[in-house]
C-alpha atoms as a PDB file:
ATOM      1  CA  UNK A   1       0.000   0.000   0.000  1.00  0.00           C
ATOM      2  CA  UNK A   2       1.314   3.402  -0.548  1.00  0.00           C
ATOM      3  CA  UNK A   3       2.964   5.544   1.635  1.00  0.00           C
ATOM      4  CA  UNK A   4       0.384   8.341   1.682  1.00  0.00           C
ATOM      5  CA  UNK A   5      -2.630   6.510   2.353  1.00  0.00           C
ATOM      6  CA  UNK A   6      -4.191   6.701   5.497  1.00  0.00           C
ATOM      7  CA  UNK A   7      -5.737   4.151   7.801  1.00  0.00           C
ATOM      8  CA  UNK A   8      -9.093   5.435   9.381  1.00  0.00           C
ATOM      9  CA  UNK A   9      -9.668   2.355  12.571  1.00  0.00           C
ATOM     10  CA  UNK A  10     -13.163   2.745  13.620  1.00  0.00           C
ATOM     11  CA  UNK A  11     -12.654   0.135  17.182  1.00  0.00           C
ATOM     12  CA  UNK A  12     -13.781   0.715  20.319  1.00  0.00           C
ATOM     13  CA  UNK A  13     -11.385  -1.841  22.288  1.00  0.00           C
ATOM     14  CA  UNK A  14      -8.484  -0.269  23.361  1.00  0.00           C
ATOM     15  CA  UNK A  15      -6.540  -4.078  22.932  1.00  0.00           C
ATOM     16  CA  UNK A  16      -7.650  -4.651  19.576  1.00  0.00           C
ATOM     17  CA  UNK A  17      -6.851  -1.192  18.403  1.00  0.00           C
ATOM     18  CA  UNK A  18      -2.984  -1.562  20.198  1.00  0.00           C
ATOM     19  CA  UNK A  19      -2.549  -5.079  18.698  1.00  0.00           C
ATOM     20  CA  UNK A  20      -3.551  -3.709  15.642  1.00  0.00           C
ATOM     21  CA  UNK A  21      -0.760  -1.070  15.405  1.00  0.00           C
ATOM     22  CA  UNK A  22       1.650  -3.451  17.188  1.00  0.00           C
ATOM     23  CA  UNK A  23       1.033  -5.515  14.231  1.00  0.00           C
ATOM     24  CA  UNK A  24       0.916  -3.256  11.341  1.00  0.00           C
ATOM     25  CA  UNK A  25       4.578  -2.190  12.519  1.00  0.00           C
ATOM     26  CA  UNK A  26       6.208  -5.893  12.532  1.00  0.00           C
ATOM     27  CA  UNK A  27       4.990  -5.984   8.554  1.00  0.00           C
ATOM     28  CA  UNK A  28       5.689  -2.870   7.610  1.00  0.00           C
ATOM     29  CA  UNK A  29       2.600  -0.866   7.467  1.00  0.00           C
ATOM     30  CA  UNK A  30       4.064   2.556   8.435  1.00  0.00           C
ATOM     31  CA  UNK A  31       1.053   4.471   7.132  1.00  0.00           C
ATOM     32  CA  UNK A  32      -0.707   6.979   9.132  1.00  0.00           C
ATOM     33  CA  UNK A  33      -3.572   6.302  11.632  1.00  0.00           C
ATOM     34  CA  UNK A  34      -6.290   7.482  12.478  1.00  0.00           C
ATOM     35  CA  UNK A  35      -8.436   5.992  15.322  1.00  0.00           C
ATOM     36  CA  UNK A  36     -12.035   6.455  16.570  1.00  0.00           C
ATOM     37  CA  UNK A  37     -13.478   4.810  19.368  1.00  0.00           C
ATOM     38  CA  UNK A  38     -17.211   4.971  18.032  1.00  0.00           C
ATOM     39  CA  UNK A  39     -18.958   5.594  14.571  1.00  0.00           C
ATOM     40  CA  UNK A  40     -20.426   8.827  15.191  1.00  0.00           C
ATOM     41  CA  UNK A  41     -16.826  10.285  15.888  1.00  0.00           C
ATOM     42  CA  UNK A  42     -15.696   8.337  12.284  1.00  0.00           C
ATOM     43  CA  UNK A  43     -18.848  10.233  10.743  1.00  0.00           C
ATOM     44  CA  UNK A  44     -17.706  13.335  11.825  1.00  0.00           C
ATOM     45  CA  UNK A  45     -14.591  13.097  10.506  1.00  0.00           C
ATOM     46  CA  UNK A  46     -15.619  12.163   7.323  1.00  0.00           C
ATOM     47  CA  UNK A  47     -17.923  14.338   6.707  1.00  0.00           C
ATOM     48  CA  UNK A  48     -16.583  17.542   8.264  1.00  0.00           C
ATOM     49  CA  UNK A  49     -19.272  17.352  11.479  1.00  0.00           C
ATOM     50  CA  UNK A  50     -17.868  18.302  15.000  1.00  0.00           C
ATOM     51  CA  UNK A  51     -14.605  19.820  16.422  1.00  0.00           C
ATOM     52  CA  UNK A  52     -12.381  17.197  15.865  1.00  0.00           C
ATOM     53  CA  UNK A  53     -10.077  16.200  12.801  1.00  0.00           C
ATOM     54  CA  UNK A  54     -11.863  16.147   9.378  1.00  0.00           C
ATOM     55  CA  UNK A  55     -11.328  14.171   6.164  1.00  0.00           C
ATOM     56  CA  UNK A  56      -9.243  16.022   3.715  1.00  0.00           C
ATOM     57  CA  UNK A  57     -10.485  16.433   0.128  1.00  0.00           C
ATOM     58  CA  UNK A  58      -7.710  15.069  -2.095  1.00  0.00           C
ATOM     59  CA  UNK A  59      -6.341  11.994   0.356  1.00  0.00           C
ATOM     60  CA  UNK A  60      -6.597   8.278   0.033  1.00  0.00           C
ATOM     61  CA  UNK A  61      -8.180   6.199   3.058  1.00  0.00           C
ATOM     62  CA  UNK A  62      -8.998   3.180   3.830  1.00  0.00           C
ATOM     63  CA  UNK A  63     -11.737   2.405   6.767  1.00  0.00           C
ATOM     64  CA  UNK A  64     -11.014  -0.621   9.023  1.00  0.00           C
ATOM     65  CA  UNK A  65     -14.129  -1.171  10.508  1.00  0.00           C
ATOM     66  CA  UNK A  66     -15.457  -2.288  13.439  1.00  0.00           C
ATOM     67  CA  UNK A  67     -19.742  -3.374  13.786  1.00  0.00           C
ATOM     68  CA  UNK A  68     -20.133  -3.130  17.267  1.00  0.00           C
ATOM     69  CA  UNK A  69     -19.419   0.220  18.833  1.00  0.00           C
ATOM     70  CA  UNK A  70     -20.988   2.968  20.586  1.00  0.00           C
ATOM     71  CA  UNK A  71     -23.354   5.886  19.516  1.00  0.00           C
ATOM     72  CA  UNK A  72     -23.298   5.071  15.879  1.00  0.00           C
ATOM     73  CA  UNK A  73     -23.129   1.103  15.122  1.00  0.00           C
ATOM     74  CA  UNK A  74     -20.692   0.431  12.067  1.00  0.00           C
ATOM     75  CA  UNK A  75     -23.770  -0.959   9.728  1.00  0.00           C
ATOM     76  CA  UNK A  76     -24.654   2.582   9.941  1.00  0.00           C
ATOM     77  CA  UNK A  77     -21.259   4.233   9.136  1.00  0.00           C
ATOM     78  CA  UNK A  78     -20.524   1.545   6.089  1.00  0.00           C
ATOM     79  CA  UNK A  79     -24.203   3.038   4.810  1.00  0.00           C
ATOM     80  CA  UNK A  80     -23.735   6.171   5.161  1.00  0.00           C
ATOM     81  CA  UNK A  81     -19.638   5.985   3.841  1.00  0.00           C
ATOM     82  CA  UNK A  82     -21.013   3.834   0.575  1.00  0.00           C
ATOM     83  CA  UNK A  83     -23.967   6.289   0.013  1.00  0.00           C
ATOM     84  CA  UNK A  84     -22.076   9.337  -0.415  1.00  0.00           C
ATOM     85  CA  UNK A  85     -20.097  10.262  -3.829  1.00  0.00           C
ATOM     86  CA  UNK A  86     -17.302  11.527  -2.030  1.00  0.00           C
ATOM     87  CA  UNK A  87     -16.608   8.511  -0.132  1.00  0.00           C
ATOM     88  CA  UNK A  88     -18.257   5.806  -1.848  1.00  0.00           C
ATOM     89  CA  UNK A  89     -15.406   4.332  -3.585  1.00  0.00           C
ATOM     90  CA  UNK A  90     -13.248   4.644  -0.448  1.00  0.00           C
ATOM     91  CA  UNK A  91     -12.142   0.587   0.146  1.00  0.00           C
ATOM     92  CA  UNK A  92     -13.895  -0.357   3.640  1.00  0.00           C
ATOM     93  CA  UNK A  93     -12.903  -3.081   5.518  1.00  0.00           C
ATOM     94  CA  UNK A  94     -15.191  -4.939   8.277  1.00  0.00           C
ATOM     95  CA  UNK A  95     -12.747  -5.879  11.452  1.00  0.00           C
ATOM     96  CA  UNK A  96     -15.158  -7.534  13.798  1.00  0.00           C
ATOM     97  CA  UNK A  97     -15.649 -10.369  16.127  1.00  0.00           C
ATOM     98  CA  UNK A  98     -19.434 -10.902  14.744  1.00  0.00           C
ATOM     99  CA  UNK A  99     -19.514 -13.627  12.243  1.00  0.00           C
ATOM    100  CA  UNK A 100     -23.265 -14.333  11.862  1.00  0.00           C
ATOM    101  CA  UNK A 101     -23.370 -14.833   7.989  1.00  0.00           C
ATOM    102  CA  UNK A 102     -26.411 -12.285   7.578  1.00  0.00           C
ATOM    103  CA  UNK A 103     -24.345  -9.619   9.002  1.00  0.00           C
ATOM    104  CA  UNK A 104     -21.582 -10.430   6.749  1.00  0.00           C
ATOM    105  CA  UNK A 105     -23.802 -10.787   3.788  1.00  0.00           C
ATOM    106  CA  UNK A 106     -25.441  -7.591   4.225  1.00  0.00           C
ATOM    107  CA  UNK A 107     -22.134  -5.806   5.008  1.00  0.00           C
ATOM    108  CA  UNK A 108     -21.121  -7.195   1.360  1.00  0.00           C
ATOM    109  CA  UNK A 109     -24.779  -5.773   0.093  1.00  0.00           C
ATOM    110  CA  UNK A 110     -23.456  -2.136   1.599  1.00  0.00           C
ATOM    111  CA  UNK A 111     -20.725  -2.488  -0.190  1.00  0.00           C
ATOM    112  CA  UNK A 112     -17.697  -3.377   2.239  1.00  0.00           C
ATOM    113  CA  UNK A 113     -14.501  -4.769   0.110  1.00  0.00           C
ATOM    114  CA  UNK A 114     -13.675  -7.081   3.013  1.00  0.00           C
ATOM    115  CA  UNK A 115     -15.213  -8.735   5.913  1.00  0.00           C
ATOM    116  CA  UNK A 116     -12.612 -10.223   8.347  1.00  0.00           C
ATOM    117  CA  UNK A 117     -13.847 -11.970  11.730  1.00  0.00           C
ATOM    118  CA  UNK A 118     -11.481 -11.224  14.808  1.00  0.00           C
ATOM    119  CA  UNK A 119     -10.373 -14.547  16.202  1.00  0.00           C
ATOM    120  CA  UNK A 120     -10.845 -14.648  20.010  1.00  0.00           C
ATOM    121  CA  UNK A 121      -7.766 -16.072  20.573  1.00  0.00           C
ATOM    122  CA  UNK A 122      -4.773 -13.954  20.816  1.00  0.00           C
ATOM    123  CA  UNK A 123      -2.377 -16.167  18.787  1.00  0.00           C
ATOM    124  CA  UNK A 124      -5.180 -16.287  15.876  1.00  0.00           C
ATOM    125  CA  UNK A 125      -6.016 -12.635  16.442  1.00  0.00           C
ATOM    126  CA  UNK A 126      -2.385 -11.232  15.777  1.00  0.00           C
ATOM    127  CA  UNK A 127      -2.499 -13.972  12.667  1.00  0.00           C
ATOM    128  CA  UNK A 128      -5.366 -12.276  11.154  1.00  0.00           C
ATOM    129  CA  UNK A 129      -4.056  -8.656  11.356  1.00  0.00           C
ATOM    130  CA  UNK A 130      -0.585  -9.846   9.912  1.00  0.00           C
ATOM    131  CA  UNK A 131      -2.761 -11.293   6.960  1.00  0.00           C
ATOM    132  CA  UNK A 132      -4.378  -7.685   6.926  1.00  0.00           C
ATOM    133  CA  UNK A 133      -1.546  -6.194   6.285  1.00  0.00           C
ATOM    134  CA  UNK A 134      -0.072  -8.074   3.550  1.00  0.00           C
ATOM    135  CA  UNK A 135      -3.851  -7.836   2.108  1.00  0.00           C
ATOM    136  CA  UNK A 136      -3.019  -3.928   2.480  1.00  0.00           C
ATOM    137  CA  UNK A 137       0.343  -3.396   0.971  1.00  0.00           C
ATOM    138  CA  UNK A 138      -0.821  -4.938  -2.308  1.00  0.00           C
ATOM    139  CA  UNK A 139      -4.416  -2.700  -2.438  1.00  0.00           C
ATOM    140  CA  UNK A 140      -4.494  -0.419  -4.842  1.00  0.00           C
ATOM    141  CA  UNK A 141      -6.460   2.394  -3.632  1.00  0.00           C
ATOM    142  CA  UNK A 142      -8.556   4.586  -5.790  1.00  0.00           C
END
């Protein structure tokens, strides 16, 4: 993945989001994050609501997403993200410990480019984000 691309982690567990970086690091994902611990914070920033940071018009992100989180669920960011022309074509990944297949089938529907399932266990957990990141250096993003 290049350089100036930006990650956007939408996940509200303080562990995940730390094994996440830990991880990107030991394969070489030195991109910029940006975290949010709920979606209506991630809304905001995409879409130039609140005081904090804001999306800026001519950068590339991807969106690791996470389903389960607080004030605004991530069904409802991925609908909102995939419904608007300025963000639609923005690659979206789902990052979640909820595997029930209709959630994954209508996060496909909504137009996620991924859907990954957190393993519980740590071991399989830092497995999966190590396979992210490969997955990530080879993306092209538009």
């Amino acid at each position: 993945m290049k350089k100036e691309v930006i990650i956007v982690v939408a996940e509200d567990d303080p562990g995940h989001m730390a094994l996440l970086q830990m991880n990107f690091k030991r394969v070489g994902i030195l991109n910029e994050v940006i975290h949010f611990e709920n979606g209506e914070d991630t809304l905001d920033f995409f879409f130039g609501d609140g005081e904090g940071p804001h999306r800026e018009p001519d950068t590339s992100y991807l969106l690791l997403l996470d389903i389960r989180m607080p004030k605004v669920d991530g069904i409802d960011v991925l609908k909102k993200i995939k419904n608007n022309e300025a963000t639609r074509k923005m690659p979206t990944i789902m990052l979640t410990t909820t595997d029930d297949p209709l959630e994954i089938d209508k996060c496909y529907d909504l137009g996620c480019n991924n859907y990954i399932v957190k393993p519980v266990q740590y071991e399989n957990f830092v497995n999966a984000v190590k396979q992210l990141g490969l997955f990530l250096m080879v993306m092209e993003i538009p």
